[in-house]
C-alpha atoms as a PDB file:
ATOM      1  CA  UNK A   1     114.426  87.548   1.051  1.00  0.00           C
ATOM      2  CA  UNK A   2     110.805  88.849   2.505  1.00  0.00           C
ATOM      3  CA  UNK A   3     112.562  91.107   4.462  1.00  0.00           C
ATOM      4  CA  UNK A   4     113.917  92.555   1.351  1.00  0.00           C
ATOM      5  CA  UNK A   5     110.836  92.730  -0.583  1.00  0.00           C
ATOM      6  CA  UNK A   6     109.169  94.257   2.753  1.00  0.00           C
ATOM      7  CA  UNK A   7     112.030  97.205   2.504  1.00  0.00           C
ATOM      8  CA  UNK A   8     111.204  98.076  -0.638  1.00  0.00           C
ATOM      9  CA  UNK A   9     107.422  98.331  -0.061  1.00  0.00           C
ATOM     10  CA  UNK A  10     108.437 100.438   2.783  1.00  0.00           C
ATOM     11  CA  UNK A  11     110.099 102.904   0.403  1.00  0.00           C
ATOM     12  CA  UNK A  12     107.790 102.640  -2.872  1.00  0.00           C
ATOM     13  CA  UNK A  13     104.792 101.540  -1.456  1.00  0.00           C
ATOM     14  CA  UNK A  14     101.424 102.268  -2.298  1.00  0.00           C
ATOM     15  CA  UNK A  15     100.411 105.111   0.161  1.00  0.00           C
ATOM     16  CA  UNK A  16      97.234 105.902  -1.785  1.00  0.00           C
ATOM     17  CA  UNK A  17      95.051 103.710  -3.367  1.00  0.00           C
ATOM     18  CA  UNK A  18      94.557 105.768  -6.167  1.00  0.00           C
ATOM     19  CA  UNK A  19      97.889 105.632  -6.885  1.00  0.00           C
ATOM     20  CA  UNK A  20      98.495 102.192  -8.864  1.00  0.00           C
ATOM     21  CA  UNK A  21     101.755 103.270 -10.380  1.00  0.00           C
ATOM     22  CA  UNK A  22     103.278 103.276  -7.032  1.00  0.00           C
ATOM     23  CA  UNK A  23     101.896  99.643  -6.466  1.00  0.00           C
ATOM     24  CA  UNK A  24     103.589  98.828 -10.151  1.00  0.00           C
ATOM     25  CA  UNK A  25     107.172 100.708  -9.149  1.00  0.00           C
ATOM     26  CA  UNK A  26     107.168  98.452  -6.286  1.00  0.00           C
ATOM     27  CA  UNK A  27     106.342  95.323  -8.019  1.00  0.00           C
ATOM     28  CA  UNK A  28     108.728  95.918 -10.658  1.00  0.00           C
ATOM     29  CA  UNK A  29     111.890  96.816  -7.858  1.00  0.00           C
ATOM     30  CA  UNK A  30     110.724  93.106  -6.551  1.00  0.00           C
ATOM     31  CA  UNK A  31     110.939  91.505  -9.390  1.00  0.00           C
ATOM     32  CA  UNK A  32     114.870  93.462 -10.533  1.00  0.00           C
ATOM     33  CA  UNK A  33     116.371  92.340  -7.190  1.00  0.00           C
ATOM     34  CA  UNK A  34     114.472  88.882  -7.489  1.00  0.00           C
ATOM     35  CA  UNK A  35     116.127  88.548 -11.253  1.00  0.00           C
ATOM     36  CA  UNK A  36     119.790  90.092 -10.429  1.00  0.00           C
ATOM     37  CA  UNK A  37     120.461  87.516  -7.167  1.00  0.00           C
ATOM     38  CA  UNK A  38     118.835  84.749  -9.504  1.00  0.00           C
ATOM     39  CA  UNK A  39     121.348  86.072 -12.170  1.00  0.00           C
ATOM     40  CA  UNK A  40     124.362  85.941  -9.583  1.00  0.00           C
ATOM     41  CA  UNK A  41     123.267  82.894  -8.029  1.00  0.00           C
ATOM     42  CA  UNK A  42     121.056  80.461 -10.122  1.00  0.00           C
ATOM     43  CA  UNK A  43     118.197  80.686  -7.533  1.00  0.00           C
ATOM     44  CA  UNK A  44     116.037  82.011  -5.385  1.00  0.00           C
ATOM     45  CA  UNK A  45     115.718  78.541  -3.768  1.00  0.00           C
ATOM     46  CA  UNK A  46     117.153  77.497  -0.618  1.00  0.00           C
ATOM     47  CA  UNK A  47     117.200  74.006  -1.759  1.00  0.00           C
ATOM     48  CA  UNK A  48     118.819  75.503  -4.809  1.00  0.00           C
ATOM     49  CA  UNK A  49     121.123  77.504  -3.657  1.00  0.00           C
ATOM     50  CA  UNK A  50     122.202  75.142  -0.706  1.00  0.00           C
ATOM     51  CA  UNK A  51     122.184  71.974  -2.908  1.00  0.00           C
ATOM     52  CA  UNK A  52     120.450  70.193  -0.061  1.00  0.00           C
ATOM     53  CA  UNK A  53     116.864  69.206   0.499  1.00  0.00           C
ATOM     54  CA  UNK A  54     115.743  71.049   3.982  1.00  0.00           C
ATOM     55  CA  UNK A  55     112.386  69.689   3.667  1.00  0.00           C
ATOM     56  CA  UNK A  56     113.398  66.200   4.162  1.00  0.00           C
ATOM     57  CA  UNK A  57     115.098  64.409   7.678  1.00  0.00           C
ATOM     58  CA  UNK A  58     118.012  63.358   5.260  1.00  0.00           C
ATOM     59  CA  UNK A  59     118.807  66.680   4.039  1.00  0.00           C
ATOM     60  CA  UNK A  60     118.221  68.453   7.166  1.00  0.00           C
ATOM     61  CA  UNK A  61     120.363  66.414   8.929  1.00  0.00           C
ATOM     62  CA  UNK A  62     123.313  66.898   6.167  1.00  0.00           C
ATOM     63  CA  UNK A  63     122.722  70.746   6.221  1.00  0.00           C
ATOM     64  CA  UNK A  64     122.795  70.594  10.095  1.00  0.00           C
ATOM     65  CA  UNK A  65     126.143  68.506   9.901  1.00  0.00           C
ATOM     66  CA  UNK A  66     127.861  70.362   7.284  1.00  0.00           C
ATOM     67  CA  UNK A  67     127.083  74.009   8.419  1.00  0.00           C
ATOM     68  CA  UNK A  68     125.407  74.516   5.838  1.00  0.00           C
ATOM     69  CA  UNK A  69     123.635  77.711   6.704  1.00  0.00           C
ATOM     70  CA  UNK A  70     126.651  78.742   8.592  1.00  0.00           C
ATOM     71  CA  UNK A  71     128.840  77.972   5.383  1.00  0.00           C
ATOM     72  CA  UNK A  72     126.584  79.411   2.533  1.00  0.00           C
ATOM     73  CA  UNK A  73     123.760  82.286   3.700  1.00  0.00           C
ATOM     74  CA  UNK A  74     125.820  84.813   4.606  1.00  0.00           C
ATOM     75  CA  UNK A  75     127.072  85.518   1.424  1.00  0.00           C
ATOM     76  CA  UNK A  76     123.931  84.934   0.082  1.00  0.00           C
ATOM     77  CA  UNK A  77     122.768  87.282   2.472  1.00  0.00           C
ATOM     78  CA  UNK A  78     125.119  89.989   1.801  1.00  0.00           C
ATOM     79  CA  UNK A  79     124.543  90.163  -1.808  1.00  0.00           C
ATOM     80  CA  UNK A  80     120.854  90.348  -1.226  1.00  0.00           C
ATOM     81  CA  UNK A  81     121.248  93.344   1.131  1.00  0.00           C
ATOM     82  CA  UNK A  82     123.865  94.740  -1.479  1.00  0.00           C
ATOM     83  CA  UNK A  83     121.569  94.384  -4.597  1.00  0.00           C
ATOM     84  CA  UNK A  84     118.294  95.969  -2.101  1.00  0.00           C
ATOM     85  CA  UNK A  85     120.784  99.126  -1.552  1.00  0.00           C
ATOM     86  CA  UNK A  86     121.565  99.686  -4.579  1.00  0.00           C
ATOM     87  CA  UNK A  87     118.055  99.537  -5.535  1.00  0.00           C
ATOM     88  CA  UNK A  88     117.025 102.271  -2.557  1.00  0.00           C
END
């Protein structure tokens, strides 16, 4: 999701310090595309959203041997990237 966040600072960023409502408009596009994929998906989490533990050997180990990541991100991924263009 940082990448996301990054995109939007590229676009609404603060460009002048003495400009704090550009600081606020990017804070507050954060926090819409934080709340609608929480809203579609329950979480920002990836132990959330993958219902496994990946700081752990265990859970590691059952995301590795269930494709987990293979399996789950990329929708994940594509809603995030279709929420961020609608909010360019």
């Amino acid at each position: 999701m940082w990448s996301r966040y990054r995109s939007l600072g590229l676009k609404y960023g603060m460009v002048d310090p003495a400009r704090q409502e550009d600081k606020l408009e990017t804070y507050g596009k954060v926090r819409e595309l934080m709340e609608r994929f929480t809203r579609y998906h329950g979480s920002l989490g990836c132990t959330d959203l993958m219902d496994c533990n990946l700081s752990t050997p265990e859970g590691l180990e059952h995301a590795q041997t269930q494709h987990l990541a293979d399996n789950i991100c990329p929708p994940l991924v594509e809603d995030a990237v279709r929420i961020l263009e609608e909010l360019l």
